[in-house]
Protein backbone atom coordinates (compact mmCIF):
# COMPACT_ATOMS: atom_id res chain seq x y z
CA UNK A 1 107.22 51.39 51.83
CA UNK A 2 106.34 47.85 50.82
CA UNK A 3 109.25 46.58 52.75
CA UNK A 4 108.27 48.40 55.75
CA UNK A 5 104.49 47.11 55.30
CA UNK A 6 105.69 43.09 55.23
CA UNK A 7 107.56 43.83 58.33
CA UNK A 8 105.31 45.77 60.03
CA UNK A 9 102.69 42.88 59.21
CA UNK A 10 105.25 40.36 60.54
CA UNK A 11 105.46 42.25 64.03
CA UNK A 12 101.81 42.31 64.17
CA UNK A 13 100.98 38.90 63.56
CA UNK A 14 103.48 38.03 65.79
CA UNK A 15 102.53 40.21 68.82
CA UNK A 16 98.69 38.48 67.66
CA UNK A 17 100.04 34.96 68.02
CA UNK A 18 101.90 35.87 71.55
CA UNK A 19 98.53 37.73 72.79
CA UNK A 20 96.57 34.20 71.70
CA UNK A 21 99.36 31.76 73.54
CA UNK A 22 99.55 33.92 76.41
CA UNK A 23 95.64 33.75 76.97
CA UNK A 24 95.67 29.78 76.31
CA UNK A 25 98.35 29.56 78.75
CA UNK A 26 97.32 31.48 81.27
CA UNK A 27 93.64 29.65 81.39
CA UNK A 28 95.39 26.07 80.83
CA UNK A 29 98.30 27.00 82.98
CA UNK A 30 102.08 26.81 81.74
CA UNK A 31 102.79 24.64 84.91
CA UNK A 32 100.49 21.98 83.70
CA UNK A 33 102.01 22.29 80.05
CA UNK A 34 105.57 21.92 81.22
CA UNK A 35 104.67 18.64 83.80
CA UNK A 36 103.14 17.21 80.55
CA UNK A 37 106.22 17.75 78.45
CA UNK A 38 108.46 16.36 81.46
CA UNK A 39 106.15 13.42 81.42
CA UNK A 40 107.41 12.18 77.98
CA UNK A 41 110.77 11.29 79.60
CA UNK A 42 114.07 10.99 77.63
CA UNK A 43 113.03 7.84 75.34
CA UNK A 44 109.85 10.03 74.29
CA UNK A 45 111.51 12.56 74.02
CA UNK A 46 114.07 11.43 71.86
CA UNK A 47 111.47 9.36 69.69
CA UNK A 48 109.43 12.33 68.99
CA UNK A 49 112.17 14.13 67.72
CA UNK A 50 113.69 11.06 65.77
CA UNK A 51 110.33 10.88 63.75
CA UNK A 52 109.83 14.54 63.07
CA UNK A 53 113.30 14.30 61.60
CA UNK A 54 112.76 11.45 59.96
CA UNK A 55 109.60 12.98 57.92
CA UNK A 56 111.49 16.03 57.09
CA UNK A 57 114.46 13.86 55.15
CA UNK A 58 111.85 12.05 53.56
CA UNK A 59 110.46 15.00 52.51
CA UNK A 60 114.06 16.09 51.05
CA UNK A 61 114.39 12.34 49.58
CA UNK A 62 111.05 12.80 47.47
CA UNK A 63 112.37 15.83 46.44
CA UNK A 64 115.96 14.87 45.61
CA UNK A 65 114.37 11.81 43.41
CA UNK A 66 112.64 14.43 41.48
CA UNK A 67 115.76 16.54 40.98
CA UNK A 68 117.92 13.68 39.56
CA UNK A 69 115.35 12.61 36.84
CA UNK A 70 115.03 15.96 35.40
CA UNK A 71 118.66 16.04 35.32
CA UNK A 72 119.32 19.13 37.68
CA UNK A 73 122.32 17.18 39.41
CA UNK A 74 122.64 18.37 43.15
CA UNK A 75 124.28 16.56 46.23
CA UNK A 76 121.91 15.63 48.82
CA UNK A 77 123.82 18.10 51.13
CA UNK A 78 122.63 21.12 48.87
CA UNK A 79 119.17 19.47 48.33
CA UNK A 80 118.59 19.37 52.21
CA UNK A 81 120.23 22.32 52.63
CA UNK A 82 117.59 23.61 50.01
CA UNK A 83 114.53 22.40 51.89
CA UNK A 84 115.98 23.30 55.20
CA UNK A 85 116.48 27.01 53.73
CA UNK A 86 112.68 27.29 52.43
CA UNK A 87 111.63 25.53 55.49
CA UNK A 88 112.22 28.12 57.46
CA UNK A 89 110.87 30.94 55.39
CA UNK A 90 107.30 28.84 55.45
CA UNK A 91 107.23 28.00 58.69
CA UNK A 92 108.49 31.29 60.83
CA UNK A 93 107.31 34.20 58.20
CA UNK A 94 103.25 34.22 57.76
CA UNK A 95 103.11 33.50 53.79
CA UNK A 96 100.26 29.96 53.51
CA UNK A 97 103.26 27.87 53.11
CA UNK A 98 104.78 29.08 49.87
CA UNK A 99 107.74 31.36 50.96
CA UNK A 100 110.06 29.33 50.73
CA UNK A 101 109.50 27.95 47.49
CA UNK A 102 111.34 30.34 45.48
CA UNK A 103 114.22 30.29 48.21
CA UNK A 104 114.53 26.63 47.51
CA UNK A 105 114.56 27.00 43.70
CA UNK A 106 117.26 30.18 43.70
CA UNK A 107 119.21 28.17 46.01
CA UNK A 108 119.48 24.91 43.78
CA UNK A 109 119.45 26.48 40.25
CA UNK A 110 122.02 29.05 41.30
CA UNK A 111 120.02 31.94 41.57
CA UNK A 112 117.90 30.77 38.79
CA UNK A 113 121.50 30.81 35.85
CA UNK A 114 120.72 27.16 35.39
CA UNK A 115 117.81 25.01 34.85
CA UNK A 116 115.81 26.97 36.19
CA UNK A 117 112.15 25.90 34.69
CA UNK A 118 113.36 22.33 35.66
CA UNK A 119 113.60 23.07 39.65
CA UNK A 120 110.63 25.44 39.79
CA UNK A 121 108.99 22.19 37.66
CA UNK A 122 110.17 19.41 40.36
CA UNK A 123 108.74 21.97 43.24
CA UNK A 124 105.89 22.07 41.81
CA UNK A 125 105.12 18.35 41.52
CA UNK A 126 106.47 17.69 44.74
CA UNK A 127 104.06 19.96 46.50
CA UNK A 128 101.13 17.97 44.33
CA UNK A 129 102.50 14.60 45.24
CA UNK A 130 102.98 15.29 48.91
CA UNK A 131 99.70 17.22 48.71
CA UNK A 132 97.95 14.17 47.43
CA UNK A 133 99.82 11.93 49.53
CA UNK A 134 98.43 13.65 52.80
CA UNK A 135 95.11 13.63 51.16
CA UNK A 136 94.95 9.77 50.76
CA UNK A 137 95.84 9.65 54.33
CA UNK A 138 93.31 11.82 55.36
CA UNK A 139 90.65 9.97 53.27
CA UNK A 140 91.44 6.55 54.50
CA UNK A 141 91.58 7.60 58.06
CA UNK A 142 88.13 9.56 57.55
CA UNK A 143 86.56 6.55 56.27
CA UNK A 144 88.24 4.43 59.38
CA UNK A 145 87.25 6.52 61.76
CA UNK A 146 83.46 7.31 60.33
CA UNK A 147 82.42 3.76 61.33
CA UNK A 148 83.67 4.56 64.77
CA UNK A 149 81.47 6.48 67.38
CA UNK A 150 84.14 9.29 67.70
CA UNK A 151 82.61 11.98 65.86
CA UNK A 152 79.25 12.80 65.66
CA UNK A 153 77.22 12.52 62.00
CA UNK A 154 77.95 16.71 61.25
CA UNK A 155 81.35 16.01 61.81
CA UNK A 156 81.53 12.91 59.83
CA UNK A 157 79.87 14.19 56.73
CA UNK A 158 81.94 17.66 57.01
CA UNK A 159 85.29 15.32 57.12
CA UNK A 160 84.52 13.40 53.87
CA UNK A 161 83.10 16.38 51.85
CA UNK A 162 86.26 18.36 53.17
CA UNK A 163 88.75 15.55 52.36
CA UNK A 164 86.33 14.67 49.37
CA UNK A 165 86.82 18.20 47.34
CA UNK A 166 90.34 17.88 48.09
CA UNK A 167 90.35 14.84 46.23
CA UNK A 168 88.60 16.02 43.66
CA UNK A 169 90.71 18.99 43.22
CA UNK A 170 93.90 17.14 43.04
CA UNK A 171 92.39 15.47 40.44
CA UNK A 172 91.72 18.04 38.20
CA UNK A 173 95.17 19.58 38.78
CA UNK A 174 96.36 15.67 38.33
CA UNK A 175 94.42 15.51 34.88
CA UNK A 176 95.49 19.20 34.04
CA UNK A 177 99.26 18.33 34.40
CA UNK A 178 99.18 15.28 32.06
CA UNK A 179 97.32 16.62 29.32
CA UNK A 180 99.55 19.78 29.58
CA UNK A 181 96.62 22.00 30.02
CA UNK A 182 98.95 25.79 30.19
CA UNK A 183 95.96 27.69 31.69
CA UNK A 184 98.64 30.19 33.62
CA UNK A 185 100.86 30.84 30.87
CA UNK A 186 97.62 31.20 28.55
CA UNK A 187 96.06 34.17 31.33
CA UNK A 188 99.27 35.54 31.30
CA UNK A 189 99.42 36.15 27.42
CA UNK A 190 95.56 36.97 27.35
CA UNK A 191 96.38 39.72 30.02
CA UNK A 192 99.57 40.74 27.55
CA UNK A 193 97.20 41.30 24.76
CA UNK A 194 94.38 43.71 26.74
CA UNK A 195 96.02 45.17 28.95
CA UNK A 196 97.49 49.14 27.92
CA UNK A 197 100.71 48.43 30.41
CA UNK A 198 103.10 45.78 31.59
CA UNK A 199 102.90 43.56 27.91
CA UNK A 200 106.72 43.11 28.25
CA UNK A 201 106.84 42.13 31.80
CA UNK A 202 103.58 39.70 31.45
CA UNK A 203 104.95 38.18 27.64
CA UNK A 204 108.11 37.10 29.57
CA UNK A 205 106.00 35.98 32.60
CA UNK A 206 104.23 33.58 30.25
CA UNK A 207 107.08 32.23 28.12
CA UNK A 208 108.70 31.43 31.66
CA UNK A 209 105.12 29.68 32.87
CA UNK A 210 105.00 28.15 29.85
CA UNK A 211 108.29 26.73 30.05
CA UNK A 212 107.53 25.42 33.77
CA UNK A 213 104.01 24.07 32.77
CA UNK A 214 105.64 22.35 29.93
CA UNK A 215 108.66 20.91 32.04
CA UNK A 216 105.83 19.62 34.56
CA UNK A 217 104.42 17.81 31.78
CA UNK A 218 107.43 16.01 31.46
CA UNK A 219 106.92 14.39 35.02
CA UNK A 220 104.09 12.56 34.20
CA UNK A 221 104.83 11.66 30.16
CA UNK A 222 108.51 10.85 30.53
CA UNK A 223 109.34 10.28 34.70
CA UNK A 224 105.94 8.48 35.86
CA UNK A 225 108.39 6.15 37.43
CA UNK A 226 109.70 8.65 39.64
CA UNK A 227 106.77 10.29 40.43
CA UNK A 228 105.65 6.74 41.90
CA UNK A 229 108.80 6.34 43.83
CA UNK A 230 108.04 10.10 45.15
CA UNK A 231 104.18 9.27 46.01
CA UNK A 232 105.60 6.34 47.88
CA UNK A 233 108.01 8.30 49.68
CA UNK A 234 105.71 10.83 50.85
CA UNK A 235 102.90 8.32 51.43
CA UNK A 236 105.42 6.98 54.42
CA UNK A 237 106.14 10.22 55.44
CA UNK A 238 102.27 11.46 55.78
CA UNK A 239 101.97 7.99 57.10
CA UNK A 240 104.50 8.14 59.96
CA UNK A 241 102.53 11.62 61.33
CA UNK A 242 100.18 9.33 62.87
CA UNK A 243 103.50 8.19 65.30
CA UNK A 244 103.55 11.70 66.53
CA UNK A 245 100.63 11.67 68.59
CA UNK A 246 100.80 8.04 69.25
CA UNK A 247 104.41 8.15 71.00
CA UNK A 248 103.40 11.17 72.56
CA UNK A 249 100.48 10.40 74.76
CA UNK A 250 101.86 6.86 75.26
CA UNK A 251 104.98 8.56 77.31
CA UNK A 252 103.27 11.85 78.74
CA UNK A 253 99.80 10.36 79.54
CA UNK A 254 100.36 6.19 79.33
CA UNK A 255 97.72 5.99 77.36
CA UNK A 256 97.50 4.10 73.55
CA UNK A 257 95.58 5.88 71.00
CA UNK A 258 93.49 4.13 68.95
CA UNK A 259 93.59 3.89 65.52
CA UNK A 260 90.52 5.64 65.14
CA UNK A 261 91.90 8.35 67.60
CA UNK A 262 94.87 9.18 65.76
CA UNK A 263 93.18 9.25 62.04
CA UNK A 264 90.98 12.17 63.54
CA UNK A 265 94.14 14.07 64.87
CA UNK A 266 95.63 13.55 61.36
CA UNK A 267 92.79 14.61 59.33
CA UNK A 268 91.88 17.72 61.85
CA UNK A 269 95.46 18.60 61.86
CA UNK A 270 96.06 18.27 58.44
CA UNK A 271 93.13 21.30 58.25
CA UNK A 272 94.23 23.20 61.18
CA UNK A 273 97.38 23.43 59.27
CA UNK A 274 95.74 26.07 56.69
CA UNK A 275 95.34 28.40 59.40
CA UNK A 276 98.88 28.25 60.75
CA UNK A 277 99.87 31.28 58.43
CA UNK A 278 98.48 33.58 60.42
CA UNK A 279 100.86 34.10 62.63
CA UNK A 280 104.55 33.00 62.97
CA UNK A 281 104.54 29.36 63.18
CA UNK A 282 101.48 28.72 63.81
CA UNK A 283 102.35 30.60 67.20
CA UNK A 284 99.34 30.59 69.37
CA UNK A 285 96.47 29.22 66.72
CA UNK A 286 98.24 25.96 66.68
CA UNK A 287 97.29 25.65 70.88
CA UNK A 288 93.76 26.87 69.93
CA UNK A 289 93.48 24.70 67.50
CA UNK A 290 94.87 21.31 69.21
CA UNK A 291 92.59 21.96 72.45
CA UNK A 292 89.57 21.78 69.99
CA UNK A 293 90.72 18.59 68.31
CA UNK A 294 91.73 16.58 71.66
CA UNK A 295 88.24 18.44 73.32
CA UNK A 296 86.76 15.72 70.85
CA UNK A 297 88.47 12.97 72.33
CA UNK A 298 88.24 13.80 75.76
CA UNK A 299 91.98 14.69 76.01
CA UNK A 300 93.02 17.65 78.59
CA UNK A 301 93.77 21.43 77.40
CA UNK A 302 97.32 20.82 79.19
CA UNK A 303 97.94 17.79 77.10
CA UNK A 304 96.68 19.59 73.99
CA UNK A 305 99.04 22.51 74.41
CA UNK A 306 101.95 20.66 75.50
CA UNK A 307 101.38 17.98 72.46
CA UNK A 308 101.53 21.52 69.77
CA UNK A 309 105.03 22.68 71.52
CA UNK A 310 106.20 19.79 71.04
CA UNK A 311 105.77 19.60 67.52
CA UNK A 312 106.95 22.51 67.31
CA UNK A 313 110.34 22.10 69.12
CA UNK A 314 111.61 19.68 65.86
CA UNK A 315 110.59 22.50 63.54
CA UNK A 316 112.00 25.18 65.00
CA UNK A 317 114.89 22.89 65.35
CA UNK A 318 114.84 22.71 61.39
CA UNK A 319 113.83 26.14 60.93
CA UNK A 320 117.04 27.58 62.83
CA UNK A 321 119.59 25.54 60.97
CA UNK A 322 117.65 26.37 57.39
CA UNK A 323 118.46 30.11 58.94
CA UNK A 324 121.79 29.39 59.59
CA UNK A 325 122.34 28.07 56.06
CA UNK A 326 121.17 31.10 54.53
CA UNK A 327 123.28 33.30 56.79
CA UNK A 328 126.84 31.31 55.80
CA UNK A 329 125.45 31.62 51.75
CA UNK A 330 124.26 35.08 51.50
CA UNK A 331 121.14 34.57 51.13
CA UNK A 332 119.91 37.25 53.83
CA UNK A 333 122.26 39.40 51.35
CA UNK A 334 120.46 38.23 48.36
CA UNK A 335 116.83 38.96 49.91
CA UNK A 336 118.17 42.55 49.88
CA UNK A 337 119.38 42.63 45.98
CA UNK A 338 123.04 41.85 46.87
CA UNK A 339 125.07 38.55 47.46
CA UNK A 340 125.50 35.43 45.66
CA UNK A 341 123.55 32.42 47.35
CA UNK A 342 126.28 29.90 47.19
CA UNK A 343 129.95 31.39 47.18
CA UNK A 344 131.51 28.05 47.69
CA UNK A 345 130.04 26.86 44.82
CA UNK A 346 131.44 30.13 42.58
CA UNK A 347 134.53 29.36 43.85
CA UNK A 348 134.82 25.98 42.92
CA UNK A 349 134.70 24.17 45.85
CA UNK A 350 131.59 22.69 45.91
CA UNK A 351 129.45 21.41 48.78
């Protein structure tokens, strides 16, 4: 029944997002999307796609720096292949961006038989480090862009105290993680001791949280080196977003974007992003959402929508060979209780 509820809820959100697209398109007009996308030409075509790319392996790179410190030794082939695997969980199946996370970590800790606190551990850092990365992006390009006449004073103030709590939250979990506060593992044992049902299942919940809280400890008391080199790593990548909307409208419109101009798109679409789960990728919300932004900056609904499929071309892109990967391993197998995820591996032939 549950199985039959999470698909059903998948078909539904995905007929929603089609119903959405197919009302944007049909008041924008898909002719006027598709003469915009034709517009970029071949050289902005092919740079668009080069930097998507680009952000994704640096992505993998931050990651894979975190891997080798804690010692979980993986070829960068099986690291991307990783991230390409729990890419496309997040990105096609409605789940706020954490699907894939426990694809990634089966997939690199062999179905969780070997370190498997330590990957869990360098996930979760990773996803604080690249949160916080895009978050000091976000601030300094609110700041920029609040001395600028592009937004009016509501919008302004709504930015920083948006981008603000963010920041403050990160913080917090920042602070939490290097005094080795273990409030989950602690909730989990307090829930062992008063509740009349589950104690076994939530005492080895909490030993395994506690292990995980204590190995992400380790990141900032033994690796703070590596956690720099990872915040640099997915500074650049947050930082080479901006690109995506620059080399866009300078080949489909001829137009140059301030900087100004493409700090708002950043920070908006940073926030439009925690909407995109409603449906499958984004599908249909992610037009909505970009004709609101560029409404601000006097940029055309075609332009808008044709601006969101592109950026969604790379990912899909990404998404279908992370599919493909978990096809050849098993892992569709393995989603269904059967299957090894990486047979090569088992049989000694590595990756």
């Amino acid at each position: 029944m549950t199985k039959y509820k999470k698909r059903l809820k998948f078909i539904l959100s995905g007929i929603l997002g089609l119903l959405i697209l197919g009302g944007i398109l049909h008041y924008v007009s898909l002719g006027k999307v598709l003469q915009k996308i034709t517009m970029l030409g071949p050289w902005g075509f092919l740079l668009f796609f080069l930097n998507a790319i680009l952000i994704f392996l640096l992505w993998t790179a931050g990651w894979y720096v975190l891997l080798r410190a804690y010692g979980v030794q993986r070829s960068w082939r099986e690291t991307l292949q990783a991230m390409l695997s729990g890419y496309a969980i997040s990105y096609l199946i409605p789940s706020m961006n954490l699907g894939g996370e426990p694809v990634k970590a089966y997939l690199i800790s062999d179905g969780f038989s070997s370190s498997g606190a330590k990957v869990v551990a360098t996930i979760v850092v990773e996803r604080f480090i690249n949160m916080s990365s895009i978050l000091l992006c976000i601030l300094g390009g609110s700041i920029y862009v609040s001395f600028t006449p592009l937004i009016s004073p509501p919008l302004r103030w709504g930015l920083l105290s948006g981008v603000g709590g963010g920041i403050l939250l990160a913080l917090a979990i920042g602070i939490g993680f290097v005094k080795r506060v273990t409030l989950v593992s602690k909730f989990a044992f307090w829930l062992q001791q008063r509740l009349p049902f589950g104690k076994e299942l939530l005492g080895r919940a909490g030993r395994g949280i506690l292990k995980v809280e204590q190995e992400i400890h380790r990141a900032f008391s033994q690796h703070q080196r590596t956690v720099v080199t990872t915040f640099v790593v997915d500074l650049t990548a947050a930082s080479l977003s901006y690109l995506n909307s620059l080399i866009f409208f300078f080949f489909a419109d001829h137009q140059v974007l301030s900087l100004g101009e493409l700090s708002l798109i950043f920070a908006l679409g940073m926030f439009l992003v925690l909407f995109l789960w409603v449906t499958p990728a984004g599908l249909g919300v992610a037009e909505g959402g970009m004709i609101g932004i560029f409404k601000l900056l006097g940029i055309s609904q075609a332009s808008a929508v044709a601006y969101s499929f592109m950026t969604k071309l790379p990912a899909l892109l990404l998404a279908g060979v992370g599919i493909a990967f978990m096809v050849q391993y098993g892992l569709a197998r393995l989603l269904k209780g059967q299957g090894k995820a990486c047979p090569e591996r088992e049989e000694g032939r590595g990756l």
